[in-house]
Protein backbone atom coordinates (compact mmCIF):
# COMPACT_ATOMS: atom_id res chain seq x y z
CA UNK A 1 -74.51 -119.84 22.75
CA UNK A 2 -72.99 -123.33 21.81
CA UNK A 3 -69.95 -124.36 21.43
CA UNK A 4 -68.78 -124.96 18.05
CA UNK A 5 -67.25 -128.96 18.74
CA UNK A 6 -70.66 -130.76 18.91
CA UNK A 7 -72.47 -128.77 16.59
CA UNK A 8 -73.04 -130.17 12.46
CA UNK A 9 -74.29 -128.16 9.70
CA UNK A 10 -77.18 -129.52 8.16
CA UNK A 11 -78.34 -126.19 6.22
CA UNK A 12 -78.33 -122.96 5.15
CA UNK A 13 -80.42 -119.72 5.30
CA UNK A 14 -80.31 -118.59 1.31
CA UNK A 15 -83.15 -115.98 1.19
CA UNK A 16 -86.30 -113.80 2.16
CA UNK A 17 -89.90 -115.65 1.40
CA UNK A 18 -92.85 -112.87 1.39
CA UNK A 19 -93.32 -110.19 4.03
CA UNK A 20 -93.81 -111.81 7.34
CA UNK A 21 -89.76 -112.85 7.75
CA UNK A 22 -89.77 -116.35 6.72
CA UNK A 23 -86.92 -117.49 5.22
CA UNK A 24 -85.68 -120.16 2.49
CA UNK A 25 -83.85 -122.91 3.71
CA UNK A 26 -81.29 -125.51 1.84
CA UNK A 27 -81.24 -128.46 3.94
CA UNK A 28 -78.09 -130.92 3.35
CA UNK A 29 -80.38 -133.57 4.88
CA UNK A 30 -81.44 -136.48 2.70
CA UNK A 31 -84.92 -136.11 2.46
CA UNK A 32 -84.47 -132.39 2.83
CA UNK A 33 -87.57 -132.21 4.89
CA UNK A 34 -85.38 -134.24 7.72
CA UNK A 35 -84.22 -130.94 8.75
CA UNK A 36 -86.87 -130.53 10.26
CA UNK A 37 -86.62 -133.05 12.80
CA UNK A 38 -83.60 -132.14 14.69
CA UNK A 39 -84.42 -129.33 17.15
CA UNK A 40 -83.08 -127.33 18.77
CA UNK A 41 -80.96 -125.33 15.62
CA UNK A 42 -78.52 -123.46 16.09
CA UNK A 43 -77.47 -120.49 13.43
CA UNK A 44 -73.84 -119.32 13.11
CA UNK A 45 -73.19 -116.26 14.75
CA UNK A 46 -69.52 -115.27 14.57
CA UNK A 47 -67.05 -118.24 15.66
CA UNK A 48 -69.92 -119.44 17.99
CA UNK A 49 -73.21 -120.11 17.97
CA UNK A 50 -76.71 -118.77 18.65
CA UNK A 51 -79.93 -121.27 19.55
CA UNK A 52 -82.84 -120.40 18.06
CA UNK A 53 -86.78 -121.52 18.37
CA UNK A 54 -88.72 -121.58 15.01
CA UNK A 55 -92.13 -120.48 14.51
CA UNK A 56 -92.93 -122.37 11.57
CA UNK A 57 -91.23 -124.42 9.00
CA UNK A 58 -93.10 -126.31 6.03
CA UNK A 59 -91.92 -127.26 2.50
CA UNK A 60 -92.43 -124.70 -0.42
CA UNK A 61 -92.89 -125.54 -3.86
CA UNK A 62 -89.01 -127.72 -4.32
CA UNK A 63 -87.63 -126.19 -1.20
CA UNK A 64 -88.11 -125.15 2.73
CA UNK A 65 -89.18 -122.25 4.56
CA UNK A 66 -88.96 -121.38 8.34
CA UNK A 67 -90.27 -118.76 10.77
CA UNK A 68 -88.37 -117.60 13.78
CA UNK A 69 -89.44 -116.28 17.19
CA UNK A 70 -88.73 -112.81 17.26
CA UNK A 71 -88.09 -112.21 13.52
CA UNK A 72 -91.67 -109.81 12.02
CA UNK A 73 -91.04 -108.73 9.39
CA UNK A 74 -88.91 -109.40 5.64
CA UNK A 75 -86.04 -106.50 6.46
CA UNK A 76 -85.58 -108.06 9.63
CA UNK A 77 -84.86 -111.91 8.47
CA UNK A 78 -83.02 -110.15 5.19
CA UNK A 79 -80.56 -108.24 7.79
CA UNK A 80 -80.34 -110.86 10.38
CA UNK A 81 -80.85 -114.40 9.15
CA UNK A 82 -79.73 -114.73 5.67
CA UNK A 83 -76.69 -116.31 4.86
CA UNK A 84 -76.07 -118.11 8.34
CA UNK A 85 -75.31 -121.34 8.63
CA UNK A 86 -77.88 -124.01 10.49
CA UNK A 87 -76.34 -126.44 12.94
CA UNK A 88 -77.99 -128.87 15.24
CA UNK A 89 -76.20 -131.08 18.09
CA UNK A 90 -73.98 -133.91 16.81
CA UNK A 91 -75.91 -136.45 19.06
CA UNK A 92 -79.24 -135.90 17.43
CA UNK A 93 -78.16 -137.27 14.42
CA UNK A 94 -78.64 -141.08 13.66
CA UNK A 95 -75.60 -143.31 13.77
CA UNK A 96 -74.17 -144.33 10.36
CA UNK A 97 -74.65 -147.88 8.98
CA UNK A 98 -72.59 -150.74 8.21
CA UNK A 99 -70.95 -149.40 5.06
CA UNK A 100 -72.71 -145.41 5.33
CA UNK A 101 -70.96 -142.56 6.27
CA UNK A 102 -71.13 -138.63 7.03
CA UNK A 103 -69.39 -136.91 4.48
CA UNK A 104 -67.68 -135.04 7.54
CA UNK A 105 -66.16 -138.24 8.53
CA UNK A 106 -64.02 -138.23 5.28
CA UNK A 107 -63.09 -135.16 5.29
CA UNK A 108 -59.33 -135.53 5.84
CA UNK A 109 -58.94 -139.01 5.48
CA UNK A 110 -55.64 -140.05 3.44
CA UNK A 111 -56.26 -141.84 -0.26
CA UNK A 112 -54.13 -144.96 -1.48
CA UNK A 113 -54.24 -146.61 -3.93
CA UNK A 114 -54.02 -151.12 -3.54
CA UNK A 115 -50.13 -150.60 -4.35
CA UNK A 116 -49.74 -148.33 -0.93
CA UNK A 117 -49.43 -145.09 -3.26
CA UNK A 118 -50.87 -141.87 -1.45
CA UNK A 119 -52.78 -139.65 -3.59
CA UNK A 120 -53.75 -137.10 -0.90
CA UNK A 121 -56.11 -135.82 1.48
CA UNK A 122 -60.29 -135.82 0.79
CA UNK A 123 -60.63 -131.72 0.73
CA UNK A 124 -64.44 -131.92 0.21
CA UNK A 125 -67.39 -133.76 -1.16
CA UNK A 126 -69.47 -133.12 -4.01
CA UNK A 127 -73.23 -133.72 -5.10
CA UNK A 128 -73.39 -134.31 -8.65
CA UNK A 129 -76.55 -135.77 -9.58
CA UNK A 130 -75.54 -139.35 -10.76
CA UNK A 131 -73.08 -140.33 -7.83
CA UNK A 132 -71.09 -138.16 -5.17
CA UNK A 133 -67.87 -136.86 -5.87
CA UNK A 134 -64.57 -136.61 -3.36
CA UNK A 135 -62.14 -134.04 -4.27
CA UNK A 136 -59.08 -135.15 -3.43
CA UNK A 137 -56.16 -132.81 -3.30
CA UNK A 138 -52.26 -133.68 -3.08
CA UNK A 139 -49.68 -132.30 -0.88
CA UNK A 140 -46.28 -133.11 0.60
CA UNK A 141 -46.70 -136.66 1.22
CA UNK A 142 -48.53 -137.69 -1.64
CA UNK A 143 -47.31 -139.30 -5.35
CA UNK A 144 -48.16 -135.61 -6.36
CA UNK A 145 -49.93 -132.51 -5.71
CA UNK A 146 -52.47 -132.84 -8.18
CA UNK A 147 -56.08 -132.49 -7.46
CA UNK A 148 -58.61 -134.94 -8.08
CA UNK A 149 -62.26 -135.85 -9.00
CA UNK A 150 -62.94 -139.41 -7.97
CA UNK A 151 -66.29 -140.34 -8.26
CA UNK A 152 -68.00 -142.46 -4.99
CA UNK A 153 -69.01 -145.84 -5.85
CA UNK A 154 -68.60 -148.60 -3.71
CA UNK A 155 -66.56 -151.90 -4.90
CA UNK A 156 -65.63 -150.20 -8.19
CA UNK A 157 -63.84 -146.86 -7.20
CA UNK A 158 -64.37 -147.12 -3.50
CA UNK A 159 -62.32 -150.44 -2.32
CA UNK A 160 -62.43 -149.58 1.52
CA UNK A 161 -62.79 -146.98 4.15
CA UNK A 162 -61.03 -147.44 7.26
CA UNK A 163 -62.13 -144.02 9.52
CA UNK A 164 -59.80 -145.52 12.48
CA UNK A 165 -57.08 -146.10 10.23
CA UNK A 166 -57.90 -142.52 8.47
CA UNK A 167 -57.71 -143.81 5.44
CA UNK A 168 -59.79 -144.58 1.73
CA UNK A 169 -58.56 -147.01 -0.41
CA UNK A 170 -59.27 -146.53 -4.26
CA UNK A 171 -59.05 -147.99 -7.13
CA UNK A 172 -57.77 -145.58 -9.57
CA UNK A 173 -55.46 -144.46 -12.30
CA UNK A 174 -53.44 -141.96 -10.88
CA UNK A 175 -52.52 -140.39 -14.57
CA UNK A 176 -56.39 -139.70 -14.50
């Protein structure tokens, strides 16, 4: 078991693949196949976590599948692995770029706008296709407790992120 402060999800077990108990695999990794390189994985078990050695792993038609030791047969992996998250150590991971982040590193960070207005906390992160999305939602401290869609792009939307300051600044109608 590991414990659950230096572990990040990087996928998910979503489903039985034939008869031997592999299973499909969405990877949050960009290429999805990058999954593949951090080992050892953990898989959510509870509040903690459980390590786990894989058997096999290749990509399958637009997605993943795995193998586990110990897992034979289709009933097995539907009964044991779907639906459990996949975690891997945080150190495994490369270190962001100048100007790149983890989407977990703006999760709670406070949005203002250039005139020092606070328009709430980052709740999540979206994939939408043509750019990534932060949901933003308001709360006590903020002009209002509206939620919002603000798209990510850099030096339009996007005017800075300061992670030791814990904070995004946007440019953005609030009305909007």
């Amino acid at each position: 078991m590991g414990s659950q402060s230096d572990k990040v999800i990087v996928g998910r077990i979503m489903a039985v693949h034939g008869i031997k108990g592999w299973v499909k695999v969405y990877s949050h990794t960009d290429p999805m196949e990058n999954i593949f390189e951090y080992q050892p994985w953990y898989l959510s078990k509870g509040r903690d976590w459980e390590e786990v050695k894989l058997a096999g792993a290749r990509p399958q038609g637009k997605g993943l599948v795995v193998a586990f030791d110990g897992i034979g047969d289709r009933e097995q992996a539907a009964r044991e692995l779907v639906g459990r998250e996949i975690a891997v150590s945080e150190s495994l991971l490369p270190r962001s770029g100048d100007g790149e982040f983890y989407w977990r590193d703006l999760i709670g960070l406070r949005v203002v706008l250039p005139d020092g207005r606070d328009l709430g906390r980052v709740d999540r992160l979206m994939e939408t296709g043509a750019n990534d999305v932060l949901v933003v939602i308001g709360d006590a401290d903020s002009l209002d407790r509206r939620e919002r869609l603000l798209p990510w792009v850099p030096d339009d939307v996007i005017v800075d992120v300061a992670l030791e300051r814990g904070e995004i600044r946007v440019d953005w109608d609030p009305e909007f």
